[in-house]
N, C-alpha and C. Protein backbone atom coordinates (compact mmCIF):
# COMPACT_ATOMS: atom_id res chain seq x y z
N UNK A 1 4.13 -0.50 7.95
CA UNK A 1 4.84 0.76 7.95
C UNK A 1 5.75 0.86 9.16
N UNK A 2 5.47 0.37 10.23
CA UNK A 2 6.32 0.64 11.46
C UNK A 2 7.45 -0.07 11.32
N UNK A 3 7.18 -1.64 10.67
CA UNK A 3 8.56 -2.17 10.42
C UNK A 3 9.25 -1.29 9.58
N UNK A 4 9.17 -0.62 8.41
CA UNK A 4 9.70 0.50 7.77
C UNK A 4 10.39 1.02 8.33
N UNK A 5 9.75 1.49 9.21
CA UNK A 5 10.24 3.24 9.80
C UNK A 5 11.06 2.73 10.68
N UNK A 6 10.99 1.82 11.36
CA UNK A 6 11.63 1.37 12.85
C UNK A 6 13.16 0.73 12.28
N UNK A 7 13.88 1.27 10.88
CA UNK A 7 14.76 0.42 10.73
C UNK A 7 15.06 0.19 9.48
N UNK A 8 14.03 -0.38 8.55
CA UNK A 8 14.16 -1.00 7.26
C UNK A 8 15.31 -0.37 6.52
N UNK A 9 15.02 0.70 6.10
CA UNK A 9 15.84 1.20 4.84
C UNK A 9 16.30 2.62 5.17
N UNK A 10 18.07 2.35 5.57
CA UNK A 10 18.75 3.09 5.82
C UNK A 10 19.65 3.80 4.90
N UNK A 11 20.12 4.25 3.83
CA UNK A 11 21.13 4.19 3.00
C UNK A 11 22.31 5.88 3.23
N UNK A 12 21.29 6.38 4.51
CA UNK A 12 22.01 7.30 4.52
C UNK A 12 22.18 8.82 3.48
N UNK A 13 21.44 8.61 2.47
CA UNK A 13 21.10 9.66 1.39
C UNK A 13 20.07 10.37 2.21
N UNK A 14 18.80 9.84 2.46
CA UNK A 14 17.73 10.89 2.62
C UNK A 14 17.33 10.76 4.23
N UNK A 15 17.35 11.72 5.15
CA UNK A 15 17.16 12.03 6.62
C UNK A 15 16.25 10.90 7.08
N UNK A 16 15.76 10.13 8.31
CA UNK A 16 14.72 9.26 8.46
C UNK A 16 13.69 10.11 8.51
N UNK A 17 13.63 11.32 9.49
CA UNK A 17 12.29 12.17 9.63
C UNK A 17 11.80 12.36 8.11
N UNK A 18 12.36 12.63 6.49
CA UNK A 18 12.25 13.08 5.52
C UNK A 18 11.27 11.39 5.32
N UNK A 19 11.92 10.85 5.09
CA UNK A 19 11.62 9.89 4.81
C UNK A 19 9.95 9.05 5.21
N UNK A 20 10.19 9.13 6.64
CA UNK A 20 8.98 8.91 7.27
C UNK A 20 8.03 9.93 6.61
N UNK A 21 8.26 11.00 6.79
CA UNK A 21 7.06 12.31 6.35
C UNK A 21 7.02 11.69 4.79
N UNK A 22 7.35 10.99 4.04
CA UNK A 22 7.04 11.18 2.73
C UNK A 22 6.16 9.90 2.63
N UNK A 23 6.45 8.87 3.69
CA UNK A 23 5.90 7.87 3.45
C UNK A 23 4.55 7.62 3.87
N UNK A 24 4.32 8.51 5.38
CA UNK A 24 3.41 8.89 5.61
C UNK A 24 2.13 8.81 4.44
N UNK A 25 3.11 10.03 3.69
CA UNK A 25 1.89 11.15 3.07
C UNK A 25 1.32 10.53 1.55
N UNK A 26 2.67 9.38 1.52
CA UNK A 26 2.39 8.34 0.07
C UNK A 26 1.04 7.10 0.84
N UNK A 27 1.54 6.82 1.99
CA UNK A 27 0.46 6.15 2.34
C UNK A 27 -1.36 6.00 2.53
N UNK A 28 -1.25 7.28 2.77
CA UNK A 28 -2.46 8.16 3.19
C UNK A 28 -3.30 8.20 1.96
N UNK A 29 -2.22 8.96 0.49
CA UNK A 29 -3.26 8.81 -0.24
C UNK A 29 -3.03 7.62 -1.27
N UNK A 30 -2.45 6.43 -0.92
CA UNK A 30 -2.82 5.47 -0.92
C UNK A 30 -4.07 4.86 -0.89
N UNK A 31 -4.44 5.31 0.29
CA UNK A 31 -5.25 4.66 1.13
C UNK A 31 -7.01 5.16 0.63
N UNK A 32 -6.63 6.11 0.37
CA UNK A 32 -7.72 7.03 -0.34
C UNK A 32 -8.20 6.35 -1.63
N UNK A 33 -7.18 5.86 -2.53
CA UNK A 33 -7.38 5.28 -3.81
C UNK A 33 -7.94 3.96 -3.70
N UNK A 34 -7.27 3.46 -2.56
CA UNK A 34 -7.95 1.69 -2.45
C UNK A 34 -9.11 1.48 -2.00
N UNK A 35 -9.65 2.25 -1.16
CA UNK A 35 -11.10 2.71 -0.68
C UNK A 35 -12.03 2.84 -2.17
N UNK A 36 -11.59 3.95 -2.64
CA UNK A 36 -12.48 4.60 -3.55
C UNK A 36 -12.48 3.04 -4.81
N UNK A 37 -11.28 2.28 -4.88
CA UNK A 37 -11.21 1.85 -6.33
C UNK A 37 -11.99 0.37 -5.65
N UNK A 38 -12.09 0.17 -4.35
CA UNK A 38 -12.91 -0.78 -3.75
C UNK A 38 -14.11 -0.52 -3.68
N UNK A 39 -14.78 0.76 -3.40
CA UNK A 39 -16.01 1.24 -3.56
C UNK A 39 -16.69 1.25 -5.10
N UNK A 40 -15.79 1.46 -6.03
CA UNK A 40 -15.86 1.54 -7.03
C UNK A 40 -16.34 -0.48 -7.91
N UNK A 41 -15.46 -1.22 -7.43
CA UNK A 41 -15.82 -2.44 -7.49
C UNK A 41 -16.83 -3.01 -6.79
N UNK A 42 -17.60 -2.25 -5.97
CA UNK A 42 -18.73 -2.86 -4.78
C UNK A 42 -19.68 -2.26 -5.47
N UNK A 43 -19.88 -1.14 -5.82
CA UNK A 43 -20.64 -0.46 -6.87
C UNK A 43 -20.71 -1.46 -8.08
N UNK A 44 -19.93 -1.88 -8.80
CA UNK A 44 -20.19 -2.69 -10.18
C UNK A 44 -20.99 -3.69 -9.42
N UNK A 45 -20.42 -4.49 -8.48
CA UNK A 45 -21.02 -5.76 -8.23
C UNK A 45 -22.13 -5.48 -7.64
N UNK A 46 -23.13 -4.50 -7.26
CA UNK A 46 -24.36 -4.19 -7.06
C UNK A 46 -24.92 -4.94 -7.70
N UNK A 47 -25.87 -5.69 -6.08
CA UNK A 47 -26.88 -6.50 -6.91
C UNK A 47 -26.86 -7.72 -6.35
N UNK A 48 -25.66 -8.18 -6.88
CA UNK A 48 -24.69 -9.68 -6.04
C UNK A 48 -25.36 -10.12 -4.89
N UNK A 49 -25.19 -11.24 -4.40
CA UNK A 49 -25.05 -11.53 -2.89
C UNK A 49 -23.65 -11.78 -2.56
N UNK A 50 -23.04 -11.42 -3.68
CA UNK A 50 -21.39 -11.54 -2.66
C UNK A 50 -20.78 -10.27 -2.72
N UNK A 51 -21.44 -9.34 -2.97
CA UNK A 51 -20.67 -8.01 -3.17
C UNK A 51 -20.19 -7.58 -2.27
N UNK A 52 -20.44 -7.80 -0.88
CA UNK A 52 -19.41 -7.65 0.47
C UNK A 52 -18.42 -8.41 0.43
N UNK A 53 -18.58 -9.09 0.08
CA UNK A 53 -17.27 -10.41 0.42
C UNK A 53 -16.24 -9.95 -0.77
N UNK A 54 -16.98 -9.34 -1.92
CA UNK A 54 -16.65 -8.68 -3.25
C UNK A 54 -15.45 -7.62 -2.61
N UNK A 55 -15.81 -7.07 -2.13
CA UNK A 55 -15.13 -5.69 -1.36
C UNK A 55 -14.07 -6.08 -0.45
N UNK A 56 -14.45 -6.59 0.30
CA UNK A 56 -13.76 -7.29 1.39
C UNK A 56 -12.28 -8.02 0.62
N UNK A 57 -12.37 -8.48 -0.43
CA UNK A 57 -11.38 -9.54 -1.16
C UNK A 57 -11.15 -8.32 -1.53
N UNK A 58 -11.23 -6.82 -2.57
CA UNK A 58 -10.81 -6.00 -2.95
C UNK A 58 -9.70 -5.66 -1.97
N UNK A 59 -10.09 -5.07 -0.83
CA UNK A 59 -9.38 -4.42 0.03
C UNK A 59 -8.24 -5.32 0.39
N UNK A 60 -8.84 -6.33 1.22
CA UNK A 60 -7.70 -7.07 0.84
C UNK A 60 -6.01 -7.68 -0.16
N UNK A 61 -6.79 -8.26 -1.23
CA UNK A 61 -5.35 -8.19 -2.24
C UNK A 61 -5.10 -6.60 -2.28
N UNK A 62 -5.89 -5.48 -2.60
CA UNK A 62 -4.84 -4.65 -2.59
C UNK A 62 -3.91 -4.18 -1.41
N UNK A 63 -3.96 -4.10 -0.30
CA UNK A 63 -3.53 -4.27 0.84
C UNK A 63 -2.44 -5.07 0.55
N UNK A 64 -2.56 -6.46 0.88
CA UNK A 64 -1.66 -7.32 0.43
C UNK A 64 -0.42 -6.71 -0.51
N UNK A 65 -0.72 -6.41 -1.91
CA UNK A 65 0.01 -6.13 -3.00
C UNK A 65 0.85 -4.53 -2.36
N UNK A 66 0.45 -3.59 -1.69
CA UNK A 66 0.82 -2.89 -1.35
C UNK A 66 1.74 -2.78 -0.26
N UNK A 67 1.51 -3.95 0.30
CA UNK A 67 2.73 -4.23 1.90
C UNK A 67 4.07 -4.71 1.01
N UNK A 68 3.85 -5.91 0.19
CA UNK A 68 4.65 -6.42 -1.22
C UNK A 68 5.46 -5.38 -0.97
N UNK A 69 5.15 -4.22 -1.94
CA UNK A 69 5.51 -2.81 -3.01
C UNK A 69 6.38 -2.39 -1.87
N UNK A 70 5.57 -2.17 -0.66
CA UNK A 70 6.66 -1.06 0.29
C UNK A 70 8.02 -1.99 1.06
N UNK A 71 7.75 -2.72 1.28
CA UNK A 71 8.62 -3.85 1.81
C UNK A 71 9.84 -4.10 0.69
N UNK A 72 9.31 -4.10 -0.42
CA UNK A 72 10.62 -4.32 -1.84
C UNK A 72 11.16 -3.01 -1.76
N UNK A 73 10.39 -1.69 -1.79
CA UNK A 73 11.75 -0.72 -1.99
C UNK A 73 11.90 -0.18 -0.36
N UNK A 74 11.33 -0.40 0.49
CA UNK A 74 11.67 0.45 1.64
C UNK A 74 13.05 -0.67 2.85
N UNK A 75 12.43 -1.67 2.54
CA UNK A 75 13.19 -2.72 3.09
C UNK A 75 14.31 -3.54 2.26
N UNK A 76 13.97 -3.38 0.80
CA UNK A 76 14.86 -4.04 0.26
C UNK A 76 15.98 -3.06 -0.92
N UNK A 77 15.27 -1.46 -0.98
CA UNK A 77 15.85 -0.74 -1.71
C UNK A 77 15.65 -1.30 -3.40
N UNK A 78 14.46 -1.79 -3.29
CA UNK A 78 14.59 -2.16 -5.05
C UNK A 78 13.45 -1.63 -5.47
N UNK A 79 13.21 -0.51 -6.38
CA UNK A 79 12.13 -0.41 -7.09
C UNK A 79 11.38 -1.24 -7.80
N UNK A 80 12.70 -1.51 -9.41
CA UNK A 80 11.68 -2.60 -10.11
C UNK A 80 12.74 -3.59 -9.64
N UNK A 81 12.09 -4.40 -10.62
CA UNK A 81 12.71 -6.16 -10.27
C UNK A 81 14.07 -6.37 -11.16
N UNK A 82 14.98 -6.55 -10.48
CA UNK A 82 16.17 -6.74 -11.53
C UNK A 82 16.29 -8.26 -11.79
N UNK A 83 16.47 -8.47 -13.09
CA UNK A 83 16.51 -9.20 -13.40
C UNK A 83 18.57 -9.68 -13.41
């Protein structure tokens, strides 16, 4: 996010403070969902002996997939993928 904010995606339409505050607040409950949908997968794998490591890889790729997402439209201005 700091690379974001510190620069990335300028286009001059929407204020940086606007911007930051929105990304913030997209992040946050982000963050809320990947928890819960990781808790939610640590819960199924109850039982396991890898169900930490289970979680751990959850949080992870989604993490991962989510730096992806913000980096393509915040840094690169592309929502979907043009073909």
């Amino acid at each position: 996010m700091h690379k974001i904010e510190s620069g990335g995606f300028d286009d001059g339409l929407v204020p940086r403070e606007e911007l930051s505050k929105s990304l913030r607040q997209s992040q946050r409950a982000w963050l809320k969902f990947r928890d819960a949908n990781c808790e939610a997968y640590y819960t199924l794998m109850s039982g396991g002996l890898s169900r930490n490591e289970d979680r751990e890889v959850c949080l992870g790729e989604m993490t991962s997939e989510r730096t992806r997402f913000l980096e393509k439209i915040y840094l690169q201005g592309k929502l979907f993928d043009e073909e």
